[in-house]
C-alpha atoms as a PDB file:
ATOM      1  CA  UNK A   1       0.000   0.000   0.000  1.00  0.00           C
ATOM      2  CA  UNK A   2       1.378   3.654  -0.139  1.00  0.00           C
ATOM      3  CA  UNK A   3       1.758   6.121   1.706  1.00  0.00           C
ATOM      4  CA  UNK A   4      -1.057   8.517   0.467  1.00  0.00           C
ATOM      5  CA  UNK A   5      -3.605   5.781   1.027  1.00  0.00           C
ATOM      6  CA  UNK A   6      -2.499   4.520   4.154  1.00  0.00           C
ATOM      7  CA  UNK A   7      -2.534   9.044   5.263  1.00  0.00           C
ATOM      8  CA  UNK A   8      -6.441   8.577   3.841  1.00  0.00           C
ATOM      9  CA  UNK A   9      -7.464   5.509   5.951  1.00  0.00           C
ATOM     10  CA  UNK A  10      -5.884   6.767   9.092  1.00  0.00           C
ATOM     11  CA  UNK A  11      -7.855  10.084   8.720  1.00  0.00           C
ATOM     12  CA  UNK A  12     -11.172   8.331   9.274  1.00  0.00           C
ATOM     13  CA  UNK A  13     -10.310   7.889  12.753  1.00  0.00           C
ATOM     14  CA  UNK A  14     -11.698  11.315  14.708  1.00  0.00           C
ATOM     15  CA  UNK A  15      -9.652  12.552  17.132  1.00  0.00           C
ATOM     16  CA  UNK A  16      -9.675  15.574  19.431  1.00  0.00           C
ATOM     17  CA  UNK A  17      -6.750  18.142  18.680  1.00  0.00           C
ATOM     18  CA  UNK A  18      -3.810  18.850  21.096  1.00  0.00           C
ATOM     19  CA  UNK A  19      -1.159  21.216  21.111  1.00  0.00           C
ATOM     20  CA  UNK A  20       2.392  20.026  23.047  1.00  0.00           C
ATOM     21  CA  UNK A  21       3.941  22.424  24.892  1.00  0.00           C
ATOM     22  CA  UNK A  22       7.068  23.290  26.087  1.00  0.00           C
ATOM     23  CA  UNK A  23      10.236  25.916  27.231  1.00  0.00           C
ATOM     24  CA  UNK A  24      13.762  25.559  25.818  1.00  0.00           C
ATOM     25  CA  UNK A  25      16.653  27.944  26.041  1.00  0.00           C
ATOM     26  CA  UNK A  26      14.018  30.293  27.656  1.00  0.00           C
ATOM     27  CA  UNK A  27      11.389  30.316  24.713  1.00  0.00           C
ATOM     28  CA  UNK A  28       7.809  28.711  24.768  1.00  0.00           C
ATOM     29  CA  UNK A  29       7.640  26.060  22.132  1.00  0.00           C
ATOM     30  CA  UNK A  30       4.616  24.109  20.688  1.00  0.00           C
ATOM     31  CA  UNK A  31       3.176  21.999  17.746  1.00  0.00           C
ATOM     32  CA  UNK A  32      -0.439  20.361  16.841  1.00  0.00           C
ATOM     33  CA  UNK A  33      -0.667  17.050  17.912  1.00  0.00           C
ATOM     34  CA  UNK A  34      -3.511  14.595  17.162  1.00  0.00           C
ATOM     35  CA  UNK A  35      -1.793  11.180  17.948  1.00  0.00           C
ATOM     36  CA  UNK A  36      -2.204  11.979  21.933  1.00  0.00           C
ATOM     37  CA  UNK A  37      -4.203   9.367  23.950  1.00  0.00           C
ATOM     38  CA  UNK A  38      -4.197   8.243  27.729  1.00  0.00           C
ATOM     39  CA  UNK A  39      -2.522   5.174  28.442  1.00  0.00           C
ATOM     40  CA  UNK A  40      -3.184   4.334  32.620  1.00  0.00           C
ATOM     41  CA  UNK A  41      -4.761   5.463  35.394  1.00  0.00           C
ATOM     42  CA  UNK A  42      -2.469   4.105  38.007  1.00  0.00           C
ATOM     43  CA  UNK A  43      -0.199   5.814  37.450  1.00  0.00           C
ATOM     44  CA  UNK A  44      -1.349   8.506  35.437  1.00  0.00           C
ATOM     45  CA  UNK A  45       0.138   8.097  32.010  1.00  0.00           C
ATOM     46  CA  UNK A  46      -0.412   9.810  28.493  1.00  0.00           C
ATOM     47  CA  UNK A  47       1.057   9.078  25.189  1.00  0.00           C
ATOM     48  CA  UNK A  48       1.841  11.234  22.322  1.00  0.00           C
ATOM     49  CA  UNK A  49       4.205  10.587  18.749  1.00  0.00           C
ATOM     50  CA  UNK A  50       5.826  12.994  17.294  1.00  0.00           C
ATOM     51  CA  UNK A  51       7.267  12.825  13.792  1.00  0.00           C
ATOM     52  CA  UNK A  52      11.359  12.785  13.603  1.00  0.00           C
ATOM     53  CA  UNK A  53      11.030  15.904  10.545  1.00  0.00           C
ATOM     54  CA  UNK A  54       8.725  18.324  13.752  1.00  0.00           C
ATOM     55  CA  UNK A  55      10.922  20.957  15.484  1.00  0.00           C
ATOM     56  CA  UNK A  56       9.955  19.721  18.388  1.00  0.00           C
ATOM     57  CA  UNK A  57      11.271  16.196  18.220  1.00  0.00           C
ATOM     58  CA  UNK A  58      14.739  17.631  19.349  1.00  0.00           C
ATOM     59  CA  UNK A  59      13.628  19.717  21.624  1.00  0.00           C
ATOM     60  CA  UNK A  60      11.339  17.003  23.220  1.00  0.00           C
ATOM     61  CA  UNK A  61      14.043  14.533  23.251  1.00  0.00           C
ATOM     62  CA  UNK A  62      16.071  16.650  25.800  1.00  0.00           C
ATOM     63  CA  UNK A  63      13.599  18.107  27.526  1.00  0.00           C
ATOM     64  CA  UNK A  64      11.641  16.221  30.813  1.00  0.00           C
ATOM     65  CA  UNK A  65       8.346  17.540  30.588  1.00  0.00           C
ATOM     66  CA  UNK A  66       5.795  19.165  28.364  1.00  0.00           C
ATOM     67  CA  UNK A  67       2.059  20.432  28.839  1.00  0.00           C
ATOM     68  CA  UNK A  68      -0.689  19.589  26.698  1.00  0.00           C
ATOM     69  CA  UNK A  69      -3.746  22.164  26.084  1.00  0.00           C
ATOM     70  CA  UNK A  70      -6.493  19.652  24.284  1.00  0.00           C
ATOM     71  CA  UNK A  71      -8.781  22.582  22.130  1.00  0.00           C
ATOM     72  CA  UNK A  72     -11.835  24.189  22.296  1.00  0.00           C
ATOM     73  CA  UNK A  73     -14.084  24.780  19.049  1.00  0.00           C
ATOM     74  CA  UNK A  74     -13.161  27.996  19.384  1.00  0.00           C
ATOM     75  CA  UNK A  75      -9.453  27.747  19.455  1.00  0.00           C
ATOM     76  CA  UNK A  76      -9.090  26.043  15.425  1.00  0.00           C
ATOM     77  CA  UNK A  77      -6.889  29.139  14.686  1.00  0.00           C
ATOM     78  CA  UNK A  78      -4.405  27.781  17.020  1.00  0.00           C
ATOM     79  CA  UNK A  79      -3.962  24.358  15.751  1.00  0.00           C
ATOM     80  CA  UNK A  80      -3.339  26.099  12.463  1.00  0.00           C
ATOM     81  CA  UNK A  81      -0.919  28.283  13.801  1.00  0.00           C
ATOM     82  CA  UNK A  82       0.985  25.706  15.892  1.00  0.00           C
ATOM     83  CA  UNK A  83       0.457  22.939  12.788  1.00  0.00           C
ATOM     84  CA  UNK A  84       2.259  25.478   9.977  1.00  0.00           C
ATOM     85  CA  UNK A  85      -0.398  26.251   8.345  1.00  0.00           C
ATOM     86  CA  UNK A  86      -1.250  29.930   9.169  1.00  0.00           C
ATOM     87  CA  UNK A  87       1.042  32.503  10.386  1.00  0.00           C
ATOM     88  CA  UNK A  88       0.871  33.983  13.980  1.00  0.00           C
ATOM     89  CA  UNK A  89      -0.224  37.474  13.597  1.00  0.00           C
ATOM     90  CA  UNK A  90      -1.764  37.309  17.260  1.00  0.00           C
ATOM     91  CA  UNK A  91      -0.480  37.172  20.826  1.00  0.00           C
ATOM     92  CA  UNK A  92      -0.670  33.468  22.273  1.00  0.00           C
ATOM     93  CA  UNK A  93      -2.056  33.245  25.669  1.00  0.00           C
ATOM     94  CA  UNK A  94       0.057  30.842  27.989  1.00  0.00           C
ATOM     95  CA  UNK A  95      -0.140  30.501  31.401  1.00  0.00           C
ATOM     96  CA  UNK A  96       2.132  27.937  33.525  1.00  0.00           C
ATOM     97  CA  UNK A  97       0.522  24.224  35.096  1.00  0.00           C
ATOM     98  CA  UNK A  98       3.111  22.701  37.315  1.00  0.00           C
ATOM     99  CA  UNK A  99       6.291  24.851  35.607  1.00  0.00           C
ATOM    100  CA  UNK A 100       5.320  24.075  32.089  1.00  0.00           C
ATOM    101  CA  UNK A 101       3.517  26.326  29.726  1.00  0.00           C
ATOM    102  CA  UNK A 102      -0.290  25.695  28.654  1.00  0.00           C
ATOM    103  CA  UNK A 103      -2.455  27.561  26.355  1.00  0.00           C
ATOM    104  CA  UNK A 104      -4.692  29.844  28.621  1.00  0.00           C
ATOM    105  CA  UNK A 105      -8.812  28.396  28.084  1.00  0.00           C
ATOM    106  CA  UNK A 106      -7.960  25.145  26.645  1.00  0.00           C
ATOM    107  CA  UNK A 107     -10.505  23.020  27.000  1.00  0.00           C
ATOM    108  CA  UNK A 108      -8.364  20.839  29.092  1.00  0.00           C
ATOM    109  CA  UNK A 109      -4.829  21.100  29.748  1.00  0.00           C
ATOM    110  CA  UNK A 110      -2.542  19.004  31.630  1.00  0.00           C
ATOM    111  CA  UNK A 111       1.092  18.983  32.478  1.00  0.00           C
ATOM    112  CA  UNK A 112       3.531  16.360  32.341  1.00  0.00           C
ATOM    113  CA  UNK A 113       6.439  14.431  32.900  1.00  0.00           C
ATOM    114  CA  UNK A 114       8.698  12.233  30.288  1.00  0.00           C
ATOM    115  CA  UNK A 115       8.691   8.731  31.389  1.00  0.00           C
ATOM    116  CA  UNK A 116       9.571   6.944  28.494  1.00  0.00           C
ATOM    117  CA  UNK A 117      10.668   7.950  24.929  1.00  0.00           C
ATOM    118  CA  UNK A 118      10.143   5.167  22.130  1.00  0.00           C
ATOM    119  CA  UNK A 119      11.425   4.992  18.583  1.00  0.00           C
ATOM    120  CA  UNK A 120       8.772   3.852  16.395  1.00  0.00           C
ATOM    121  CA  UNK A 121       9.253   4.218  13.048  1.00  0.00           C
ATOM    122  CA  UNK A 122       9.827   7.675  11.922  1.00  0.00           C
ATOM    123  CA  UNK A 123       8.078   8.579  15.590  1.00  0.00           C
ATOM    124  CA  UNK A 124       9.337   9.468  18.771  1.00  0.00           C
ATOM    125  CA  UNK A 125       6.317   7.742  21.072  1.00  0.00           C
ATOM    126  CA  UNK A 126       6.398   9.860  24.244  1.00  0.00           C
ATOM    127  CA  UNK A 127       5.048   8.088  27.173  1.00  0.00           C
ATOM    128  CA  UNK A 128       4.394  11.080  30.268  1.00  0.00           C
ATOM    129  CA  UNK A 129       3.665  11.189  33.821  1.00  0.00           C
ATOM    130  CA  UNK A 130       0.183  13.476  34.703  1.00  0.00           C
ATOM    131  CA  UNK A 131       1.598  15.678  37.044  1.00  0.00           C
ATOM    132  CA  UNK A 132      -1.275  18.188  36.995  1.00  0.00           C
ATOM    133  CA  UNK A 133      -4.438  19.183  35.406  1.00  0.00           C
ATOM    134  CA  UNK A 134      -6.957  22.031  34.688  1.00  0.00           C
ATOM    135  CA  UNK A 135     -10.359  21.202  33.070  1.00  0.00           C
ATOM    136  CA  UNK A 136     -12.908  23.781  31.889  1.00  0.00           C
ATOM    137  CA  UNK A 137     -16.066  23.984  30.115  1.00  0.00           C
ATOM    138  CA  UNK A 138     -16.645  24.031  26.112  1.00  0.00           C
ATOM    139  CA  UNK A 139     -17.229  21.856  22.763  1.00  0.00           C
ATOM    140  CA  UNK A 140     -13.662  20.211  21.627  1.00  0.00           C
ATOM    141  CA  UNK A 141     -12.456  21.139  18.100  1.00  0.00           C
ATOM    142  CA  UNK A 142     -12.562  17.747  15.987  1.00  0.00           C
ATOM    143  CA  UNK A 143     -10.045  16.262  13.383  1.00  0.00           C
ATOM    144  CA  UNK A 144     -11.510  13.827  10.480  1.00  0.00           C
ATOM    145  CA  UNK A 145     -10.840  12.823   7.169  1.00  0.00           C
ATOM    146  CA  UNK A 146      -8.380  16.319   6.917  1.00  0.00           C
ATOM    147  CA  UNK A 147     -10.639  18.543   7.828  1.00  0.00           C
ATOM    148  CA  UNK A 148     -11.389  20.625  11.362  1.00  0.00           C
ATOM    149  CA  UNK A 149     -14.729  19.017  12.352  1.00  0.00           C
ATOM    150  CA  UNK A 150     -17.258  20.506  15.496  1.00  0.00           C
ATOM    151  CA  UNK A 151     -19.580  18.220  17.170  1.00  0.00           C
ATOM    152  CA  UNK A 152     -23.173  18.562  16.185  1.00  0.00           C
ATOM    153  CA  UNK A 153     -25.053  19.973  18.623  1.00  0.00           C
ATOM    154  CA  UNK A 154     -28.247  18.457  19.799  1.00  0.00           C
END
C-alpha cells in the first residue's frame, strides 16, 4: 500500500486536537498534535508521537516535561498556527501548570512528565507522567478525514 492511502485511511479515525507544549533555552515552544491518547490510570500516564522531521522532536528529546492544552471549538486558529499552516499574527495566551507552559482556556490542559521515549518508526512515542491538570467547560475542536470538524449539537 502507499503512503497517500495509508494518510487517507488513518484520517477516518476522529480525534480531538492537542497542542504540546514546552520551554527551551528560555522560549515557549509548541506543535499540533492529534496522535495523543491516555494510556493508565495508576499511574497517570499519556502518550503522544511525534514525527522525527517536527521541530519539536529535538527539543522534546532533551527536555523532561511538556504540557498539553487539548482545544476548544473555538481555538481552530491555534492548531493552524501551531500545525504550519497559518502565520501567527496574534499574541498566544500561555499561562504555567506545574512549571510548564499551557495555552490559557484550553478546553483541558494538563502537564507532564517524560517517562519513556520510544522509537517507532519515523516517531518518537512519548510516554508522560500526569503531574497536573486544569479542566474547563466548552465543545472540543474535531479532526476527520483532513478537515477541522465541530460536534453537532443536539
Amino acid at each position: 500500500m502507499d503512503n497517500r492511502l495509508f494518510r487517507d485511511a488513518m484520517g477516518k479515525f476522529a480525534t480531538g486536537i492537542t497542542v504540546v507544549t514546552t520551554d527551551y533555552h528560555n522560549e515557549t515552544h509548541g506543535m499540533t498534535v492529534n496522535a495523543f491518547m491516555s494510556v493508565s490510570l495508576e499511574p497517570k500516564l499519556i502518550a503522544i508521537s511525534i514525527d522525527e522531521k517536527a521541530s519539536m522532536f529535538e527539543i522534546l528529546k532533551h527536555n523532561d516535561s511538556f504540557g498539553v492544552s487539548m482545544l476548544t471549538e473555538d481555538q481552530k486558529d491555534l492548531s493552524m498556527i501551531f500545525a504550519k499552516q497559518i502565520e501567527n499574527k496574534k499574541q498566544i495566551q500561555f499561562q504555567q501548570l506545574d512549571g510548564v507552559p499551557i495555552l490559557k482556556d484550553a478546553l483541558t490542559a494538563i502537564s507532564c512528565k517524560i517517562r519513556n521515549r520510544i522509537t517507532a518508526g519515523d516517531h518518537m512515542v512519548i510516554i508522560a507522567e500526569v503531574t497536573d491538570l486544569e479542566v474547563n467547560h466548552g465543545d472540543p475542536i474535531l479532526y476527520f478525514g483532513g478537515n477541522y470538524r465541530n460536534i453537532a449539537k443536539e
